[in-house]
PDB file of N, CA and C in Angstrom:
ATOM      1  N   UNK A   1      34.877 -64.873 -37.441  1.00  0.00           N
ATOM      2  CA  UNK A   1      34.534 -64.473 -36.113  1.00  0.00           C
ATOM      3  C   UNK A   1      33.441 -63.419 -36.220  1.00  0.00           C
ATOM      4  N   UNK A   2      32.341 -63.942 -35.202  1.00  0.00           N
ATOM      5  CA  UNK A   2      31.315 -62.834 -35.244  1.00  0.00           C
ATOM      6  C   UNK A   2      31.555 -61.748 -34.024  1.00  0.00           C
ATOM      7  N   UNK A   3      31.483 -60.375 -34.134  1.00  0.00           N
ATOM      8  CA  UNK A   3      31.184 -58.965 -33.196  1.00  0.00           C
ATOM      9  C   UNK A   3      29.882 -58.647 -33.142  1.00  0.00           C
ATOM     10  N   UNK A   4      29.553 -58.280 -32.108  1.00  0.00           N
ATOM     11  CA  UNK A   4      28.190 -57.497 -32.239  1.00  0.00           C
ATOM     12  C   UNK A   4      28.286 -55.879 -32.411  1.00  0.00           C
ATOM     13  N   UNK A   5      27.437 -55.489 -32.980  1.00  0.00           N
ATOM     14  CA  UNK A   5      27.394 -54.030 -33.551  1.00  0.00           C
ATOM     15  C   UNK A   5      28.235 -53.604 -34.645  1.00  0.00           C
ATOM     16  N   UNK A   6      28.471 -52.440 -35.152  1.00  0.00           N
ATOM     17  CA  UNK A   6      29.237 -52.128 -36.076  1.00  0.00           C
ATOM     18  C   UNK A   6      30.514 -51.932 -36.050  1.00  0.00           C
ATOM     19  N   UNK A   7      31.205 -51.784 -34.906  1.00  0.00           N
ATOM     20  CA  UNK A   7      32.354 -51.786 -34.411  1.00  0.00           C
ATOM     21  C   UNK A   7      32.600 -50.011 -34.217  1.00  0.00           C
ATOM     22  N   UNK A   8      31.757 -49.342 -34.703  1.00  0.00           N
ATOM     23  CA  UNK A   8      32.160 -47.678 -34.890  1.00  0.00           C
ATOM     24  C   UNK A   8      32.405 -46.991 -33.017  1.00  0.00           C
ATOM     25  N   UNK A   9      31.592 -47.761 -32.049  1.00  0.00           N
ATOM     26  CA  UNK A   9      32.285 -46.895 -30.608  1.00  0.00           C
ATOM     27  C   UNK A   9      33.640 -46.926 -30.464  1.00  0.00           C
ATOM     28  N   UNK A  10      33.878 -46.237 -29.523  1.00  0.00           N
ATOM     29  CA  UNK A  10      35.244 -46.313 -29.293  1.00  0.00           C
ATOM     30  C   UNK A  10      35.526 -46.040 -27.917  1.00  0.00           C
ATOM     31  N   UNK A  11      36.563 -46.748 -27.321  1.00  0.00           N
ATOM     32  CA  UNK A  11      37.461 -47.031 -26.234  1.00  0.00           C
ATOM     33  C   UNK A  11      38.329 -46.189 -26.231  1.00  0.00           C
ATOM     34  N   UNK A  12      38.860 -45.769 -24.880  1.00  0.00           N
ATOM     35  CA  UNK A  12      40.234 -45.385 -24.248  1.00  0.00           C
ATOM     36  C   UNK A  12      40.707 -46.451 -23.679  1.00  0.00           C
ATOM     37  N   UNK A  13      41.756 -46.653 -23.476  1.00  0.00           N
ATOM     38  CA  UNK A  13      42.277 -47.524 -22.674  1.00  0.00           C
ATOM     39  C   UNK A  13      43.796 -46.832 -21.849  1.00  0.00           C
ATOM     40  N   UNK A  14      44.043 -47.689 -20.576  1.00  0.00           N
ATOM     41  CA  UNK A  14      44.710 -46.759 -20.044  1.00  0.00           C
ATOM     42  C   UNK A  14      45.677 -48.178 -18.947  1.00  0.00           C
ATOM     43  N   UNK A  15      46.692 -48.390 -18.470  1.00  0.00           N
ATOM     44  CA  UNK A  15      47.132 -48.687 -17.902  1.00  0.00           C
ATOM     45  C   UNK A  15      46.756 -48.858 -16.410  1.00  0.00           C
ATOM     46  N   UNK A  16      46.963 -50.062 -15.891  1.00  0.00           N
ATOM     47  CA  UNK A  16      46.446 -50.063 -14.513  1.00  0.00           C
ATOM     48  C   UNK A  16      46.904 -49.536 -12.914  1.00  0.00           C
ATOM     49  N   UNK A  17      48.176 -49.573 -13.654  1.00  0.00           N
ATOM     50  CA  UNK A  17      49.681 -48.692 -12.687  1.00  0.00           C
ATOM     51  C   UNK A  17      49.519 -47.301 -13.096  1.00  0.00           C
ATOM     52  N   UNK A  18      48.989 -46.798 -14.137  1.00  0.00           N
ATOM     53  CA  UNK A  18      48.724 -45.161 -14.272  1.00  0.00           C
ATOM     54  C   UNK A  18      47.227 -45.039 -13.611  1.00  0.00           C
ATOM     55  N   UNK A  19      46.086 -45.876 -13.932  1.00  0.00           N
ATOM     56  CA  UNK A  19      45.240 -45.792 -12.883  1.00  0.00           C
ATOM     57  C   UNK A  19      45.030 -45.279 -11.649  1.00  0.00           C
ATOM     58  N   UNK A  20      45.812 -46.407 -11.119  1.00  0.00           N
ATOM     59  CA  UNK A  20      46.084 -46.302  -9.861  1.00  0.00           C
ATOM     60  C   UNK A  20      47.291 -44.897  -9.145  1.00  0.00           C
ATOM     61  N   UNK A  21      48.290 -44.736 -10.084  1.00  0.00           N
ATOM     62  CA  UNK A  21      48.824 -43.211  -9.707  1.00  0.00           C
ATOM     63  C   UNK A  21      47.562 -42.564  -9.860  1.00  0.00           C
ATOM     64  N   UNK A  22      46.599 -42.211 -10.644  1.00  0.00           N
ATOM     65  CA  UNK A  22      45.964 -40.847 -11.064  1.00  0.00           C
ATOM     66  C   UNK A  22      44.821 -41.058  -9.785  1.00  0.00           C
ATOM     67  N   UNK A  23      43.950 -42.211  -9.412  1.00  0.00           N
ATOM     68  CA  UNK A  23      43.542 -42.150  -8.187  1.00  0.00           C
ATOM     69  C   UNK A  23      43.710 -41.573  -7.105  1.00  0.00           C
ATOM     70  N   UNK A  24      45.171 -42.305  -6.567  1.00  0.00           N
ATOM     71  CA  UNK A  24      46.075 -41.241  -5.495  1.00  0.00           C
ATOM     72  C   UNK A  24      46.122 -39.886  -5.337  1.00  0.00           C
ATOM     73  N   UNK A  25      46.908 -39.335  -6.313  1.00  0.00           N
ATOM     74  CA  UNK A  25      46.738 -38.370  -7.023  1.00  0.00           C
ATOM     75  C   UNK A  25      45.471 -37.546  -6.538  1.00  0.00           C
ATOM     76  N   UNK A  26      44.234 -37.851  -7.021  1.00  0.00           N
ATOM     77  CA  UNK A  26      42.855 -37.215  -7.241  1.00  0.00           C
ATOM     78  C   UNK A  26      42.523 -37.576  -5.812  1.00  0.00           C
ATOM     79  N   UNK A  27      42.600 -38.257  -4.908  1.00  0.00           N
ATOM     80  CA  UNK A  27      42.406 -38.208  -3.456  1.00  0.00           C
ATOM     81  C   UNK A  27      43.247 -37.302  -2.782  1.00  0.00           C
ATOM     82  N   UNK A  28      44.679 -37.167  -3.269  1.00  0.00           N
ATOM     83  CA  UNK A  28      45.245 -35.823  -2.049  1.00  0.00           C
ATOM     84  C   UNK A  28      44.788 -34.564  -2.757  1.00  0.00           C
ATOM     85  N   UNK A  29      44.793 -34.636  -3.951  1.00  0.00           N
ATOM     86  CA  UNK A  29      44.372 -33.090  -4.383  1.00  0.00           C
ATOM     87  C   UNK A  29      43.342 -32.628  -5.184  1.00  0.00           C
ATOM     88  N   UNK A  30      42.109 -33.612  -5.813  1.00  0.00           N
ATOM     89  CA  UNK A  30      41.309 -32.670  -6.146  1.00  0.00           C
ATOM     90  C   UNK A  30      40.514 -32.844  -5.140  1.00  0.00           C
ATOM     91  N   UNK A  31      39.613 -31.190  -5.156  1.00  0.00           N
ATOM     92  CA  UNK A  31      38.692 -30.787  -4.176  1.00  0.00           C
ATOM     93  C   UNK A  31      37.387 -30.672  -4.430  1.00  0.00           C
ATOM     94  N   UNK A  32      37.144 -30.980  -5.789  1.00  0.00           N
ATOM     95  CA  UNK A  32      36.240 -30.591  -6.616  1.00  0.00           C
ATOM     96  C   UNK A  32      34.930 -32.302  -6.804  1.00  0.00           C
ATOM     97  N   UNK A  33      33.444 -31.488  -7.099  1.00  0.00           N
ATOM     98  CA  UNK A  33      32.573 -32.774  -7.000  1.00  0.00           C
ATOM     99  C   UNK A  33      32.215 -33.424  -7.888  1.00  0.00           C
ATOM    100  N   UNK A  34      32.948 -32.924  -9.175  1.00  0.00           N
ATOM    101  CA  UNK A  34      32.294 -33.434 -10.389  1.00  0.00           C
ATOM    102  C   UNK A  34      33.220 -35.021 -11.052  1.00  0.00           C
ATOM    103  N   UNK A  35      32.312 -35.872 -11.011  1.00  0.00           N
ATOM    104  CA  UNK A  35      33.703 -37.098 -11.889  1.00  0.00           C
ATOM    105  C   UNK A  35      34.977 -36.755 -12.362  1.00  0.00           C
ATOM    106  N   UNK A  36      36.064 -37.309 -12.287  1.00  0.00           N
ATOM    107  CA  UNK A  36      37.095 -37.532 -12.539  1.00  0.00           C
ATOM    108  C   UNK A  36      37.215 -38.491 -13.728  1.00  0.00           C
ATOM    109  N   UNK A  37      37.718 -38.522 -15.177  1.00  0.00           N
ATOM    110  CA  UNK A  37      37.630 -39.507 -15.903  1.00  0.00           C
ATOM    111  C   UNK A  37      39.482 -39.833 -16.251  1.00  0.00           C
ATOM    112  N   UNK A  38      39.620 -40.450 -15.814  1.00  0.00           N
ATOM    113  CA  UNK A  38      41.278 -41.025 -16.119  1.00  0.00           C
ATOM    114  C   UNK A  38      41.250 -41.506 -17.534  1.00  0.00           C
ATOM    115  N   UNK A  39      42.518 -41.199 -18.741  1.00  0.00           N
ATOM    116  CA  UNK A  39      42.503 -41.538 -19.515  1.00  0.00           C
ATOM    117  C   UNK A  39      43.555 -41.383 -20.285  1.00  0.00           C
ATOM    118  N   UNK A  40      43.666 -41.911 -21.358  1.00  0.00           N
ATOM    119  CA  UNK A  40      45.398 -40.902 -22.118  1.00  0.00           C
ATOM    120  C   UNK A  40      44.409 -40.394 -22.947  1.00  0.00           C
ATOM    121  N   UNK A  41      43.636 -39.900 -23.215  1.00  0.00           N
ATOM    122  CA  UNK A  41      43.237 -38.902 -24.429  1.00  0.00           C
ATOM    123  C   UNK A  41      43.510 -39.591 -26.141  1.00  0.00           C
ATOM    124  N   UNK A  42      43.614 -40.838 -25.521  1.00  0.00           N
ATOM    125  CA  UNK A  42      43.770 -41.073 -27.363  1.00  0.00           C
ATOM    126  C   UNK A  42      42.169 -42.465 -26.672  1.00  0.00           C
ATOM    127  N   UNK A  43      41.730 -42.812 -28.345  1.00  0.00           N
ATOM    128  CA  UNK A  43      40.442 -43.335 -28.496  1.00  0.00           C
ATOM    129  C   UNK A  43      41.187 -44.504 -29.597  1.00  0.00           C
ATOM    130  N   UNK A  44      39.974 -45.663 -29.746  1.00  0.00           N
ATOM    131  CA  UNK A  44      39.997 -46.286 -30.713  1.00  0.00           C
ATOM    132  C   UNK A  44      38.926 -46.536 -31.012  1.00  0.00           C
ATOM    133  N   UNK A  45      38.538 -47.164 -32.338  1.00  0.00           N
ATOM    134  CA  UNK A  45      36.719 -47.759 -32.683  1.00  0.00           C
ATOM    135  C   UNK A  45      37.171 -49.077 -32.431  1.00  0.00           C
ATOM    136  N   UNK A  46      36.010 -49.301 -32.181  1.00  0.00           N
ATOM    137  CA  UNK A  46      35.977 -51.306 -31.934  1.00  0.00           C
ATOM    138  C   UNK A  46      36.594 -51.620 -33.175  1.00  0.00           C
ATOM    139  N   UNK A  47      36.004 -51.399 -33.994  1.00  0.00           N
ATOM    140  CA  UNK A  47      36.087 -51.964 -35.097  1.00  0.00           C
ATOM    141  C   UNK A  47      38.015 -51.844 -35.390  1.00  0.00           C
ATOM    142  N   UNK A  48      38.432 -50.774 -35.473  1.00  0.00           N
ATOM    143  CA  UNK A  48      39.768 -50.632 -35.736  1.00  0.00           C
ATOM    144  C   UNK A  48      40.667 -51.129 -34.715  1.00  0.00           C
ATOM    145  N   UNK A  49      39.952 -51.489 -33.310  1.00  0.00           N
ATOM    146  CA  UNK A  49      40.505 -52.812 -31.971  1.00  0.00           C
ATOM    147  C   UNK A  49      40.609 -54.147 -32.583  1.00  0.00           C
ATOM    148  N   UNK A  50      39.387 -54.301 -33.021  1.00  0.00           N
ATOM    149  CA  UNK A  50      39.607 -56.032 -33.646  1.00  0.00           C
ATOM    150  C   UNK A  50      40.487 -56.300 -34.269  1.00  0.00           C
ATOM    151  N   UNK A  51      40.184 -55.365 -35.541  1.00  0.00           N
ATOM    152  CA  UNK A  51      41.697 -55.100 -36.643  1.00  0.00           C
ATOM    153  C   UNK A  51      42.896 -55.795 -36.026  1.00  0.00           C
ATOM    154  N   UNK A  52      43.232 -54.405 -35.460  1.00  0.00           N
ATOM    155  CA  UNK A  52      44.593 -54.853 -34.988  1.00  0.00           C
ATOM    156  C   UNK A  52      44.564 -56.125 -34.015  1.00  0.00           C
ATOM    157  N   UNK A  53      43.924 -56.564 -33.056  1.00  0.00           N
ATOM    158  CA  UNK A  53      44.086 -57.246 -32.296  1.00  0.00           C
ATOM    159  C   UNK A  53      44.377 -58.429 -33.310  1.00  0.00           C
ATOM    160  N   UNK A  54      43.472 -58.962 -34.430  1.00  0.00           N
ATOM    161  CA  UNK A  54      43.473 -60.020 -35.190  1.00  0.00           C
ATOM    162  C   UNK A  54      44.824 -59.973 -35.791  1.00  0.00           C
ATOM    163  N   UNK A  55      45.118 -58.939 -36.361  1.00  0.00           N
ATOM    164  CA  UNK A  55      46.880 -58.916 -36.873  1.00  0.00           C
ATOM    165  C   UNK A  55      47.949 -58.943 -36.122  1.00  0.00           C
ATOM    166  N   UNK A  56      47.704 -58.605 -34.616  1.00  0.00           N
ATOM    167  CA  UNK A  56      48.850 -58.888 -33.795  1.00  0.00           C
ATOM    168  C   UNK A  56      48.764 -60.540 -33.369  1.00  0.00           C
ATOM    169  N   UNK A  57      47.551 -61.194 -33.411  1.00  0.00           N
ATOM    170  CA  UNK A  57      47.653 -62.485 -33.053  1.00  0.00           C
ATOM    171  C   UNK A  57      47.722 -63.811 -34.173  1.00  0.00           C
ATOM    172  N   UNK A  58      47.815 -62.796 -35.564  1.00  0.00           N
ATOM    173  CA  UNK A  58      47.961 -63.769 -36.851  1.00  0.00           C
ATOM    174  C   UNK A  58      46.324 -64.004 -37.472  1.00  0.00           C
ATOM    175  N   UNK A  59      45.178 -63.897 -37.013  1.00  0.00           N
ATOM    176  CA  UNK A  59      44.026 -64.554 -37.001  1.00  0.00           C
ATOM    177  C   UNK A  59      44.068 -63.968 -38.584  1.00  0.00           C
ATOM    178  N   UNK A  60      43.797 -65.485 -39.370  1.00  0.00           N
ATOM    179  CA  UNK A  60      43.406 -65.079 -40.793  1.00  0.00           C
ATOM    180  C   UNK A  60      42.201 -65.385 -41.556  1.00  0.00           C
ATOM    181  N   UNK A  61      41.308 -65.207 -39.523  1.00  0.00           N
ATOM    182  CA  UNK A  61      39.473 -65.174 -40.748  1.00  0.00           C
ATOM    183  C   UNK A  61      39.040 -64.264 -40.902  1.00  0.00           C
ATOM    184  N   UNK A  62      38.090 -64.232 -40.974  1.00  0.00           N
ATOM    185  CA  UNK A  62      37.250 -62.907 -41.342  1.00  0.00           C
ATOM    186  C   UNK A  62      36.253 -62.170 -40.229  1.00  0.00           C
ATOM    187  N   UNK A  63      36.608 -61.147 -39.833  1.00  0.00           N
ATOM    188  CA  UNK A  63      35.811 -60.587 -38.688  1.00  0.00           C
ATOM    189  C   UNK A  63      34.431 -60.561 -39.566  1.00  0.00           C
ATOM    190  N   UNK A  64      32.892 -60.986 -38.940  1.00  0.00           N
ATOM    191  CA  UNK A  64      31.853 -60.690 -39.661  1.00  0.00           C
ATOM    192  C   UNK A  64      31.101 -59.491 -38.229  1.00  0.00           C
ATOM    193  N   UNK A  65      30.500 -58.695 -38.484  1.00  0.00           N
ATOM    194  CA  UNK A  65      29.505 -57.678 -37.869  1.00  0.00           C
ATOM    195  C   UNK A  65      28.430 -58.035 -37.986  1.00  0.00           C
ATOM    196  N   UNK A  66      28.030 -58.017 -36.844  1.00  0.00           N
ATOM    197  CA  UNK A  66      26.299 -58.482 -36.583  1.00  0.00           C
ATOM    198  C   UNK A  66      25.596 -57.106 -36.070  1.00  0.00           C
ATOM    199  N   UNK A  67      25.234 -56.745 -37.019  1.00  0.00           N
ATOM    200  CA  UNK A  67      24.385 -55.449 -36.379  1.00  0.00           C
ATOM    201  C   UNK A  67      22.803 -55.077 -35.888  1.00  0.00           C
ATOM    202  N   UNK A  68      22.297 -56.844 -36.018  1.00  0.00           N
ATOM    203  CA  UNK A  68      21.441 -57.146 -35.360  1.00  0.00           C
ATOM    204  C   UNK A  68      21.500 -56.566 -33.796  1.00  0.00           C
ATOM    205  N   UNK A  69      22.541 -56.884 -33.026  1.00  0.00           N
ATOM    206  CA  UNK A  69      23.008 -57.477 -32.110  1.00  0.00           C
ATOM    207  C   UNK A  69      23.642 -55.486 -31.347  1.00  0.00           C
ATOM    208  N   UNK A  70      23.370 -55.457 -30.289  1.00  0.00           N
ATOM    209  CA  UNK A  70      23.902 -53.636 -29.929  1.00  0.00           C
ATOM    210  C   UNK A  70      25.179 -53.563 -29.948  1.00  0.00           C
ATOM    211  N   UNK A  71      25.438 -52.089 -30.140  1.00  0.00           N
ATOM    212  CA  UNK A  71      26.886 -52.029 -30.191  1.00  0.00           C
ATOM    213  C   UNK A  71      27.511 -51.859 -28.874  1.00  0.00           C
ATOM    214  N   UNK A  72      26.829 -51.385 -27.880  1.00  0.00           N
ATOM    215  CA  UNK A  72      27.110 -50.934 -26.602  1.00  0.00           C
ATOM    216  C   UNK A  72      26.833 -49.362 -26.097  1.00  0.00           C
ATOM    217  N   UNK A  73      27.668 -49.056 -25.089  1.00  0.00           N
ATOM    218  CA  UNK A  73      28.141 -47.610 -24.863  1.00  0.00           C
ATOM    219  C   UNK A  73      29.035 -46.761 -26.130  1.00  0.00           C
ATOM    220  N   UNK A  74      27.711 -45.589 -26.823  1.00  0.00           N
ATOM    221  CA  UNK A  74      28.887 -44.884 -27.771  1.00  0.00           C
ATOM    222  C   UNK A  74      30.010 -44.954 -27.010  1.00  0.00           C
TER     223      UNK A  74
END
């Protein structure tokens, strides 16, 4: 399987039912103008996403990196 980029950015990921509480949430009470970023504070690299994703679904090829190709948003 080919990826594009090196896999080194990294993701938060966050639940869509905690989302949506922390929205709510940030509409009755913050007052403030600057972005709001919802998140659990933990990160992953792409690269260490694929990983696992490939071992939770059995996949026994070989991830290849195309670094031709962008990696995205650090």
């Amino acid at each position: 399987m080919t990826l594009w980029g090196d896999g080194s950015p990294s993701r938060g990921f966050l639940y869509v039912e905690d989302a949506a509480e922390g929205v709510l949430l940030a509409a009755e009470q913050y007052e403030g103008s600057l972005p709001v970023n919802l998140w659990t504070g933990e990160e992953i690299a792409i690269r260490d996403l694929a990983t696992l994703i490939a071992t939770e679904v059995g996949f026994a090829g070989h991830i290849q990196w195309d670094t031709s190709k962008p990696n995205g948003q650090p």
